[in-house]
C-alpha atoms as a PDB file:
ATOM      1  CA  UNK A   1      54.502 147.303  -3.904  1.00  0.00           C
ATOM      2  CA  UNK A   2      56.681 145.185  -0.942  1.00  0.00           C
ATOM      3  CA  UNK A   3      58.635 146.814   1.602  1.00  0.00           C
ATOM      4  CA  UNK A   4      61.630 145.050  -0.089  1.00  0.00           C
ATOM      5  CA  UNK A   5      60.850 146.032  -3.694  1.00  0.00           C
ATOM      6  CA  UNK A   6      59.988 149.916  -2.149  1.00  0.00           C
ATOM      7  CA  UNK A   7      64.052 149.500  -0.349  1.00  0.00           C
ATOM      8  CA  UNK A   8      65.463 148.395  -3.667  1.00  0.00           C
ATOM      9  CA  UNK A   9      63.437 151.504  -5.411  1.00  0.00           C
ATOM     10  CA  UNK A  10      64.733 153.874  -2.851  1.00  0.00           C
ATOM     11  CA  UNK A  11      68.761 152.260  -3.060  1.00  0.00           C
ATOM     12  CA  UNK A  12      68.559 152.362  -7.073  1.00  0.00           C
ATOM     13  CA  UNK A  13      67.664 155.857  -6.858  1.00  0.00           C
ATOM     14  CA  UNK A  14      69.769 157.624  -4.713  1.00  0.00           C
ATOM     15  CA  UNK A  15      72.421 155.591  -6.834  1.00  0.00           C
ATOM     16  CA  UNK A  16      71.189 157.290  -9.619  1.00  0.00           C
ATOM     17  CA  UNK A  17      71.073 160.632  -8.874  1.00  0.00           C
ATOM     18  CA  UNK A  18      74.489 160.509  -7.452  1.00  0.00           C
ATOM     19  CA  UNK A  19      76.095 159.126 -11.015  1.00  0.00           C
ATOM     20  CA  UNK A  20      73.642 162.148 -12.458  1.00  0.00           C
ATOM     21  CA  UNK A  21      75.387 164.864 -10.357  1.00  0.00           C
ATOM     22  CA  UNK A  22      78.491 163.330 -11.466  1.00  0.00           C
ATOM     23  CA  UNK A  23      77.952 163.238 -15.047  1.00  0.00           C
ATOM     24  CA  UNK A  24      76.665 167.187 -14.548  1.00  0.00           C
ATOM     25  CA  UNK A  25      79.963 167.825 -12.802  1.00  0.00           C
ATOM     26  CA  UNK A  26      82.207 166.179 -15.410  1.00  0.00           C
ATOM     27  CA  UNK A  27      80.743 168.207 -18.338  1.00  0.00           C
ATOM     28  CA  UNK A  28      81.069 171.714 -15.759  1.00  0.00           C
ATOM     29  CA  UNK A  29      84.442 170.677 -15.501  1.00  0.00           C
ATOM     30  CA  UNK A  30      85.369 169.946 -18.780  1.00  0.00           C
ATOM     31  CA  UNK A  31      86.570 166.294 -18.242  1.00  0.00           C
ATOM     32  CA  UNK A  32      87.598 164.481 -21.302  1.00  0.00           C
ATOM     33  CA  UNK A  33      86.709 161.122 -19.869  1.00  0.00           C
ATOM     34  CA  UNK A  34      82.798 161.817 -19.909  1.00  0.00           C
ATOM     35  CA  UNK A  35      81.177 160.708 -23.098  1.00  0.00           C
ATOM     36  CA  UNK A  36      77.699 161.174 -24.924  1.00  0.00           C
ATOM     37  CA  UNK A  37      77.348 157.435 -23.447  1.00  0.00           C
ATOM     38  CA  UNK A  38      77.454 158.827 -19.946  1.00  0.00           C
ATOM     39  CA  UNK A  39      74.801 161.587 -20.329  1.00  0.00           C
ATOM     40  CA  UNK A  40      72.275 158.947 -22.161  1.00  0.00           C
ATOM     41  CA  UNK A  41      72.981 156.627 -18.945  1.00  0.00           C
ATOM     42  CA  UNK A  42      72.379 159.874 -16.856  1.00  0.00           C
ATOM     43  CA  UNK A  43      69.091 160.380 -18.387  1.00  0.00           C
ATOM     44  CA  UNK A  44      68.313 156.856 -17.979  1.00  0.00           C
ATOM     45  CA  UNK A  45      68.642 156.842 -14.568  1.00  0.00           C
ATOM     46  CA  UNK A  46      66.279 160.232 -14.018  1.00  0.00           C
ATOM     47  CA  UNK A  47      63.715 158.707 -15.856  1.00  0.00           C
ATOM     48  CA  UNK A  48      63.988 155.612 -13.216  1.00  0.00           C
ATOM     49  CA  UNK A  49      63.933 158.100 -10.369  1.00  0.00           C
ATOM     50  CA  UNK A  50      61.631 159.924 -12.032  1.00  0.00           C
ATOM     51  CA  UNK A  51      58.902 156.818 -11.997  1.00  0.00           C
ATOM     52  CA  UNK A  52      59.130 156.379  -8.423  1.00  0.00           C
ATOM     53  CA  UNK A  53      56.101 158.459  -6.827  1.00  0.00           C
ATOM     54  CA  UNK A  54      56.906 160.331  -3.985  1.00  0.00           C
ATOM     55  CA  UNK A  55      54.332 158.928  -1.539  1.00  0.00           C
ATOM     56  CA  UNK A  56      56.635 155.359  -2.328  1.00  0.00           C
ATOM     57  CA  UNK A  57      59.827 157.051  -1.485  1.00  0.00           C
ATOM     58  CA  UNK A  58      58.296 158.295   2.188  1.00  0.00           C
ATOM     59  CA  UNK A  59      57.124 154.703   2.767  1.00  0.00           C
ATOM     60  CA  UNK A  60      60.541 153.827   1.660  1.00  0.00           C
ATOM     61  CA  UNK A  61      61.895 156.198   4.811  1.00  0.00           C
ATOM     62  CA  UNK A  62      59.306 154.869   6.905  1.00  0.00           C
ATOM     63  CA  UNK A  63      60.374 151.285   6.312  1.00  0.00           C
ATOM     64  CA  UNK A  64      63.994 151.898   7.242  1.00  0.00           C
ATOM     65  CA  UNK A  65      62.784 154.074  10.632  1.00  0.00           C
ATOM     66  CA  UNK A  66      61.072 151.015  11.630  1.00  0.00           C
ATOM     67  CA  UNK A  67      63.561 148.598  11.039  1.00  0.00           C
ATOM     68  CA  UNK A  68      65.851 150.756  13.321  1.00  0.00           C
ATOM     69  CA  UNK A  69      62.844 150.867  16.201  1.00  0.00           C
ATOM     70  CA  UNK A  70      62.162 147.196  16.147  1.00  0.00           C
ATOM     71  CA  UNK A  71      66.357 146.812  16.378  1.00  0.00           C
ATOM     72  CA  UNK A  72      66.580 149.125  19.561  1.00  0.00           C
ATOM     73  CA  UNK A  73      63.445 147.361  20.786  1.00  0.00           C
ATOM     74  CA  UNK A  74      65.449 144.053  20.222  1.00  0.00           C
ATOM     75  CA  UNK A  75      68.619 145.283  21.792  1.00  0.00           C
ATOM     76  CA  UNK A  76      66.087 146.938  24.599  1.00  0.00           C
ATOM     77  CA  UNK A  77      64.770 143.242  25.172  1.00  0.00           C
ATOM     78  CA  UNK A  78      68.112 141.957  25.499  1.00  0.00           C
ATOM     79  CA  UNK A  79      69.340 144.170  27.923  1.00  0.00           C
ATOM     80  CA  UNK A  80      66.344 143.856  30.013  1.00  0.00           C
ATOM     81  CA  UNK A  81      66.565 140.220  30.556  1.00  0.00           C
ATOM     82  CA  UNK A  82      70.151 140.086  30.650  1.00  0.00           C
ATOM     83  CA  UNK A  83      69.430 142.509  33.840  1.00  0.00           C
ATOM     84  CA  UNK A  84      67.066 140.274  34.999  1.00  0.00           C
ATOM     85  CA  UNK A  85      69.089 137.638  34.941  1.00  0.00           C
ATOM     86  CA  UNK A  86      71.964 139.536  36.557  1.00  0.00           C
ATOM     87  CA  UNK A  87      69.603 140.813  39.282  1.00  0.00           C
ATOM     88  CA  UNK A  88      68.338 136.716  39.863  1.00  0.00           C
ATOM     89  CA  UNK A  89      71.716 135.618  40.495  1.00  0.00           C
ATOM     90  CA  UNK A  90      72.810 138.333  43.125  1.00  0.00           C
ATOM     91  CA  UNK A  91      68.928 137.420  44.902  1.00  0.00           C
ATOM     92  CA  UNK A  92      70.058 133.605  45.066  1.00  0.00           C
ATOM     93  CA  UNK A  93      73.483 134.265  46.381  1.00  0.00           C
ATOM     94  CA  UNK A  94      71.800 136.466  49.396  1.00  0.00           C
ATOM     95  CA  UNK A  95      69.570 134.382  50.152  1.00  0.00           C
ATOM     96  CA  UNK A  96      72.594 131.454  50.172  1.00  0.00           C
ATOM     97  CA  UNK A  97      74.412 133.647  52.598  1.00  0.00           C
ATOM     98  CA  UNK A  98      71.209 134.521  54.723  1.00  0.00           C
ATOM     99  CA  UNK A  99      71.226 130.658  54.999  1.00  0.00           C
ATOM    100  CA  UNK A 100      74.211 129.733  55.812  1.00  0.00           C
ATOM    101  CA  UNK A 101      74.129 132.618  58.164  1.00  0.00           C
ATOM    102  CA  UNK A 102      71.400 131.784  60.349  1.00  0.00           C
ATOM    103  CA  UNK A 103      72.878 127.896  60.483  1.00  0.00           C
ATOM    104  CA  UNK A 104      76.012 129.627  61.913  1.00  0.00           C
ATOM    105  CA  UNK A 105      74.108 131.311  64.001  1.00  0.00           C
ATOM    106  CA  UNK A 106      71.979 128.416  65.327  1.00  0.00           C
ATOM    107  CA  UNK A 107      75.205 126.131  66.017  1.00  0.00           C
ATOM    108  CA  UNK A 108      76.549 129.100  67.827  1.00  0.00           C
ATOM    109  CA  UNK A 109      73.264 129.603  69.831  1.00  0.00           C
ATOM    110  CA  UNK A 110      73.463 125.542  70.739  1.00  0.00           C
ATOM    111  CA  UNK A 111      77.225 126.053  71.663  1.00  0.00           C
ATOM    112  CA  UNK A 112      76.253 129.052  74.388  1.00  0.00           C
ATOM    113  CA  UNK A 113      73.044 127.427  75.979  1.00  0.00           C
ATOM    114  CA  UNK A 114      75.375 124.079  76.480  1.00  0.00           C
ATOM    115  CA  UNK A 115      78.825 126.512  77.752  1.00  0.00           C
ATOM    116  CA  UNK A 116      75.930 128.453  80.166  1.00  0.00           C
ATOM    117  CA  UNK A 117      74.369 125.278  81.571  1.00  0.00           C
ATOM    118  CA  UNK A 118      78.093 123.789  82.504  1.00  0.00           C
ATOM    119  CA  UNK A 119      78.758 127.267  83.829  1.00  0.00           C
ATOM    120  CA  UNK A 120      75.309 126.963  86.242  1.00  0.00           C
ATOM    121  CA  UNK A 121      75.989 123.545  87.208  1.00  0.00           C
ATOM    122  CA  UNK A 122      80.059 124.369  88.419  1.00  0.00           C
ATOM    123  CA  UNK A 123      78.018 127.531  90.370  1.00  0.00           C
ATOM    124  CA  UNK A 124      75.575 125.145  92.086  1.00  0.00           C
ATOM    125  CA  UNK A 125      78.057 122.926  93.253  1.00  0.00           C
ATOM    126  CA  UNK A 126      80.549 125.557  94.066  1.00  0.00           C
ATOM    127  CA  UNK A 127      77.547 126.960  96.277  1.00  0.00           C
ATOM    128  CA  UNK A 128      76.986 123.619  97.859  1.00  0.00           C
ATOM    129  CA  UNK A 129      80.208 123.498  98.803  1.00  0.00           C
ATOM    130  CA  UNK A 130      80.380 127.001 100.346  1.00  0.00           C
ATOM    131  CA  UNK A 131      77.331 126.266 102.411  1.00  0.00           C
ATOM    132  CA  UNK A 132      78.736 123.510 103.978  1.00  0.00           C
ATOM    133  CA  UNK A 133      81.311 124.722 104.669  1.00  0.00           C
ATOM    134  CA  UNK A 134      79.935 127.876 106.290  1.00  0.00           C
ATOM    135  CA  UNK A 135      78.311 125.275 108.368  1.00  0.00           C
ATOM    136  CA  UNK A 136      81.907 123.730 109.552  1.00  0.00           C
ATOM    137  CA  UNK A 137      81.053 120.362 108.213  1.00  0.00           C
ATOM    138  CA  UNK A 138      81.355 118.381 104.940  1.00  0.00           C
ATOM    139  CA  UNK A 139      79.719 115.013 103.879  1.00  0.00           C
ATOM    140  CA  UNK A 140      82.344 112.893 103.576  1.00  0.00           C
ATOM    141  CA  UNK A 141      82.752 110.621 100.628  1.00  0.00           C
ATOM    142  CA  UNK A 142      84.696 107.659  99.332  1.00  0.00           C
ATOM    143  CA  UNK A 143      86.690 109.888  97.050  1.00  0.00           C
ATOM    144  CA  UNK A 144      87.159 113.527  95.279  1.00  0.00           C
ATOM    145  CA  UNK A 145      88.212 114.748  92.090  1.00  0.00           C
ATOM    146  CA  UNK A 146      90.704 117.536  92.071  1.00  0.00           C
ATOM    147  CA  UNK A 147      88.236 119.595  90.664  1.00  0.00           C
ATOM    148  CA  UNK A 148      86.266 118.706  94.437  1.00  0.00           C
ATOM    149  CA  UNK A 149      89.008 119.576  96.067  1.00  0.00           C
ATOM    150  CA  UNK A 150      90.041 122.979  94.820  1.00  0.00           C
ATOM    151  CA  UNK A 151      86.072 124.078  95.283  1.00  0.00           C
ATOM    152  CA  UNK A 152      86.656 123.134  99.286  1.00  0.00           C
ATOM    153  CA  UNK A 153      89.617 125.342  98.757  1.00  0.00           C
ATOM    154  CA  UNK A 154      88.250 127.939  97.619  1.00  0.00           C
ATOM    155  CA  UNK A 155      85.385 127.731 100.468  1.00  0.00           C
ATOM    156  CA  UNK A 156      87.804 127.775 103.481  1.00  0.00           C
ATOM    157  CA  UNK A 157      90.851 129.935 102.132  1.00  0.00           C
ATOM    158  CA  UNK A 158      89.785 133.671 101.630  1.00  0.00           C
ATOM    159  CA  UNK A 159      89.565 135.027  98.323  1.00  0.00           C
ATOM    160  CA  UNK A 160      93.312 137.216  98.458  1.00  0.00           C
ATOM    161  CA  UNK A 161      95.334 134.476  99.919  1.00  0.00           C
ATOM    162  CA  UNK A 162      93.784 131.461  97.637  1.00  0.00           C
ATOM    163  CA  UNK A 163      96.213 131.724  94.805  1.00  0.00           C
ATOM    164  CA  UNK A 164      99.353 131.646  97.034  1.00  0.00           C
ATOM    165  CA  UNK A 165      97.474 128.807  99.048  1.00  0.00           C
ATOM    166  CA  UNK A 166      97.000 126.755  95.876  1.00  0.00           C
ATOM    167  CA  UNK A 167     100.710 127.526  94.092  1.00  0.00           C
ATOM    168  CA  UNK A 168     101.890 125.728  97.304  1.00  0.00           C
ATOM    169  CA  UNK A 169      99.284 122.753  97.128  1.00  0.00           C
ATOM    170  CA  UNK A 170     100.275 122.443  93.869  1.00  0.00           C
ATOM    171  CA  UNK A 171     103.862 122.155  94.075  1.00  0.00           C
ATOM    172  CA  UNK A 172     103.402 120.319  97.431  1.00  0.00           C
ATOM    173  CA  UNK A 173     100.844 117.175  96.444  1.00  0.00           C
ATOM    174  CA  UNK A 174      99.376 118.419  92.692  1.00  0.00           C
ATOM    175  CA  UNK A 175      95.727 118.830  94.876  1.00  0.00           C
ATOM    176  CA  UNK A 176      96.463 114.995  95.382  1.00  0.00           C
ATOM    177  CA  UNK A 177      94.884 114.616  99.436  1.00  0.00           C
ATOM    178  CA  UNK A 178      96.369 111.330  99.502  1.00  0.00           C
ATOM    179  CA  UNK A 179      99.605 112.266  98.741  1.00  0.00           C
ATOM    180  CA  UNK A 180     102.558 110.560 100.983  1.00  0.00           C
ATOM    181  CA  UNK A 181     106.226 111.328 100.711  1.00  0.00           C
ATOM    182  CA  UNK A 182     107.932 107.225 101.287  1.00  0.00           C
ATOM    183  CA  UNK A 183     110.861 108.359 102.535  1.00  0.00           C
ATOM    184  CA  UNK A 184     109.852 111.283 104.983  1.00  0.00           C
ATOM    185  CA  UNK A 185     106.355 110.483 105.978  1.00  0.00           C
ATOM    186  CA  UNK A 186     104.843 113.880 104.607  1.00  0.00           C
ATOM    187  CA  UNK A 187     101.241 113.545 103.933  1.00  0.00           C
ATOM    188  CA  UNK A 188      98.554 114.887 102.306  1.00  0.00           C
ATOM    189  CA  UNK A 189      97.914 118.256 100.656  1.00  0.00           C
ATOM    190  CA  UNK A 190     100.217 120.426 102.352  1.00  0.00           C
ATOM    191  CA  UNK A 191     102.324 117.666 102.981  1.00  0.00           C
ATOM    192  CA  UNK A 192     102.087 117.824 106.491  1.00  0.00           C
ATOM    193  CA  UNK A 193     105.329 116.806 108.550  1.00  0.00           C
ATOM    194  CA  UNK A 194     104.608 114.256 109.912  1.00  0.00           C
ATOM    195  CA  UNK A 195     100.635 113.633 108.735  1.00  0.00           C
ATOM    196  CA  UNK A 196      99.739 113.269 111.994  1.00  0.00           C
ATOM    197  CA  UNK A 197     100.440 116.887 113.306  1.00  0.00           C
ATOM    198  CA  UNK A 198      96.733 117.442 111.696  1.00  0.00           C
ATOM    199  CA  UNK A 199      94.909 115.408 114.053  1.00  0.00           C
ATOM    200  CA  UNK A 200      94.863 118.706 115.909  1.00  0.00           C
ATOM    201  CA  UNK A 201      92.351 119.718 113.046  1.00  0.00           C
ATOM    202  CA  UNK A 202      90.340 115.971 113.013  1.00  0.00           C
ATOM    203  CA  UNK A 203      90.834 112.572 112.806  1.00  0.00           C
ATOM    204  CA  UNK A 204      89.897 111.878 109.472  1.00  0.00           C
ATOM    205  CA  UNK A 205      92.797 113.895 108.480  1.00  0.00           C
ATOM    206  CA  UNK A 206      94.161 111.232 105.996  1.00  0.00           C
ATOM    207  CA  UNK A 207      90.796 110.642 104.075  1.00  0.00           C
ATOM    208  CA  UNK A 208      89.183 114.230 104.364  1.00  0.00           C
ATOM    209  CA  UNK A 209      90.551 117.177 101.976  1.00  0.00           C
ATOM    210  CA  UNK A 210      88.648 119.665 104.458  1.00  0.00           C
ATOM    211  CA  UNK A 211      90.848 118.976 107.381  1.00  0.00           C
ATOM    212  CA  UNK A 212      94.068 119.238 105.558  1.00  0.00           C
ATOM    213  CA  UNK A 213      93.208 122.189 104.342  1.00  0.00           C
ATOM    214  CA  UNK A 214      92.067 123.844 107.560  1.00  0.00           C
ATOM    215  CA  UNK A 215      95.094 122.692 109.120  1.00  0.00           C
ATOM    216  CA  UNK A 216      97.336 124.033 106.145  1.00  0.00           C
ATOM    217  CA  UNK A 217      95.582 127.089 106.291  1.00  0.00           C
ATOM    218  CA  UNK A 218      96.422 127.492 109.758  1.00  0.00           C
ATOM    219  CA  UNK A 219      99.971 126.648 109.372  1.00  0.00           C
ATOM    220  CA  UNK A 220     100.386 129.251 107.088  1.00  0.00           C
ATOM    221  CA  UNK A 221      98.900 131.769 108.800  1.00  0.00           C
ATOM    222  CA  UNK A 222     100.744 130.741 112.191  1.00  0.00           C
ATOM    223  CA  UNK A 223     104.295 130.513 110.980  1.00  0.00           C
ATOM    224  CA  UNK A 224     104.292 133.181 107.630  1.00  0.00           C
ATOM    225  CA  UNK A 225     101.374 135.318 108.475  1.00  0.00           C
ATOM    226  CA  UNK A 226      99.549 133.904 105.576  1.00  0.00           C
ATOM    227  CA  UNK A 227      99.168 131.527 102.516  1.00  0.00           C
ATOM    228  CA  UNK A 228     100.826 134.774 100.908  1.00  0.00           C
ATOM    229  CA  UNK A 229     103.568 134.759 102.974  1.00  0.00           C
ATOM    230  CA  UNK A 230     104.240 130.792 103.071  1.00  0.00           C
ATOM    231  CA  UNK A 231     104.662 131.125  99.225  1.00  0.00           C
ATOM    232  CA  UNK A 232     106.955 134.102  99.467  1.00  0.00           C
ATOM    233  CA  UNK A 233     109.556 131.794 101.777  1.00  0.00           C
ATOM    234  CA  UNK A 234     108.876 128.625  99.699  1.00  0.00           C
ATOM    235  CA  UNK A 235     109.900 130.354  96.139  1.00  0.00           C
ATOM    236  CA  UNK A 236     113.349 131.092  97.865  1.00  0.00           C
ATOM    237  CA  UNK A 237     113.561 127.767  99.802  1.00  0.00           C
ATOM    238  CA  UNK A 238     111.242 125.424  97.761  1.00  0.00           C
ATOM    239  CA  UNK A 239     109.544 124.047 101.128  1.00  0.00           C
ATOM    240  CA  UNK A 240     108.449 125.925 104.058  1.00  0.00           C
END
């Protein structure tokens, strides 16, 4: 006998002996309704379940256990590779991030090497202009950048009075050593009155940042008691 045909067996009969325990009931109960129809049906049915050997109707049990196995096995499967799946997709998006991670971190890497060699390069030339001007001389050029100019500054102007020094140079010239007022004759950084007072200093004082600013320096310190003091008296009187 099939699987199938053993199912059917098995469905038939527990059909059958419920409508037999129903008939039984009817007659206990006295219930007009059952008939001498309904107890030959009855015993038709018991002599169906009847036929169906025992050792079928455990195969019949068996059958259905293993349907229900190989389902759970099925949904098992299922849940497993959705899982799987699940577990792929979180693995790829790390490793997207991981990426994208060490190219930010590779551009930012680039960024400091490039920010730390400018840095070096403003300390060497800051340096070189320190040491020559601890030596009381400077090469003198055709021109100089602002940027030149503040670093002589810096090198001849000590380290507390250089911010008062340079909010006067500022306001005086803009760090601009060639700076000449038309109408009174004021020159240069400091805007010397007239230019020529810093000869005193050297004679390249029109062409030579250095010298202005040695004679400024001294100025300051002569008349206010420093660059400090020259910028306290010029915020009242805008000049000094």
């Amino acid at each position: 006998m099939s699987r199938i045909s053993a199912v059917r067996g098995f469905a038939v009969a527990s059909a059958t002996a419920v409508t037999t325990v129903g008939a039984v009931v009817g007659v206990a109960s006295g219930d007009p309704q059952t008939t001498s129809n309904d107890f030959e049906a009855t015993a038709a049915d018991m002599t169906l379940l009847a036929d169906i050997p025992a050792g079928q109707q455990a195969q019949v049990q068996t059958a259905s256990l293993t349907q229900q196995a190989d389902a759970q096995a099925a949904a098992a499967d299922s849940s497993a590779r959705k899982s799987a799946e699940e577990s792929a997709r979180l693995q790829a998006a790390k490793d997207a991030t991981a990426k994208k991670q060490a190219a930010d971190d590779e551009v930012q890497r680039a960024a400091d090497e490039a920010k730390k060699k400018k840095e070096e390069e403003e300390r060497a030339s800051r340096s070189e202009v320190r040491s020559t001007a601890a030596s009381g001389s400077f090469t003198l050029q055709s021109s100089y950048t602002v940027a030149e100019v503040q670093a002589i500054a810096r090198s001849i102007v000590p380290g507390d009075q250089f911010q008062c020094f340079s909010n006067i140079v500022q306001r005086e010239s803009t760090w601009n050593y060639l700076a000449e007022n038309p109408s009174s004759g004021a020159y240069g950084l400091v805007q010397s009155y007239p230019g020529n007072k810093m000869a005193s200093v050297g004679a390249d004082w029109r062409t030579n940042p250095a010298t202005q600013i040695k004679w400024g320096l001294g100025y300051m310190n002569e008349r206010y008691g420093s660059p400090c003091g020259a910028w306290s008296y010029w915020q009242t009187h805008h000049s000094y």
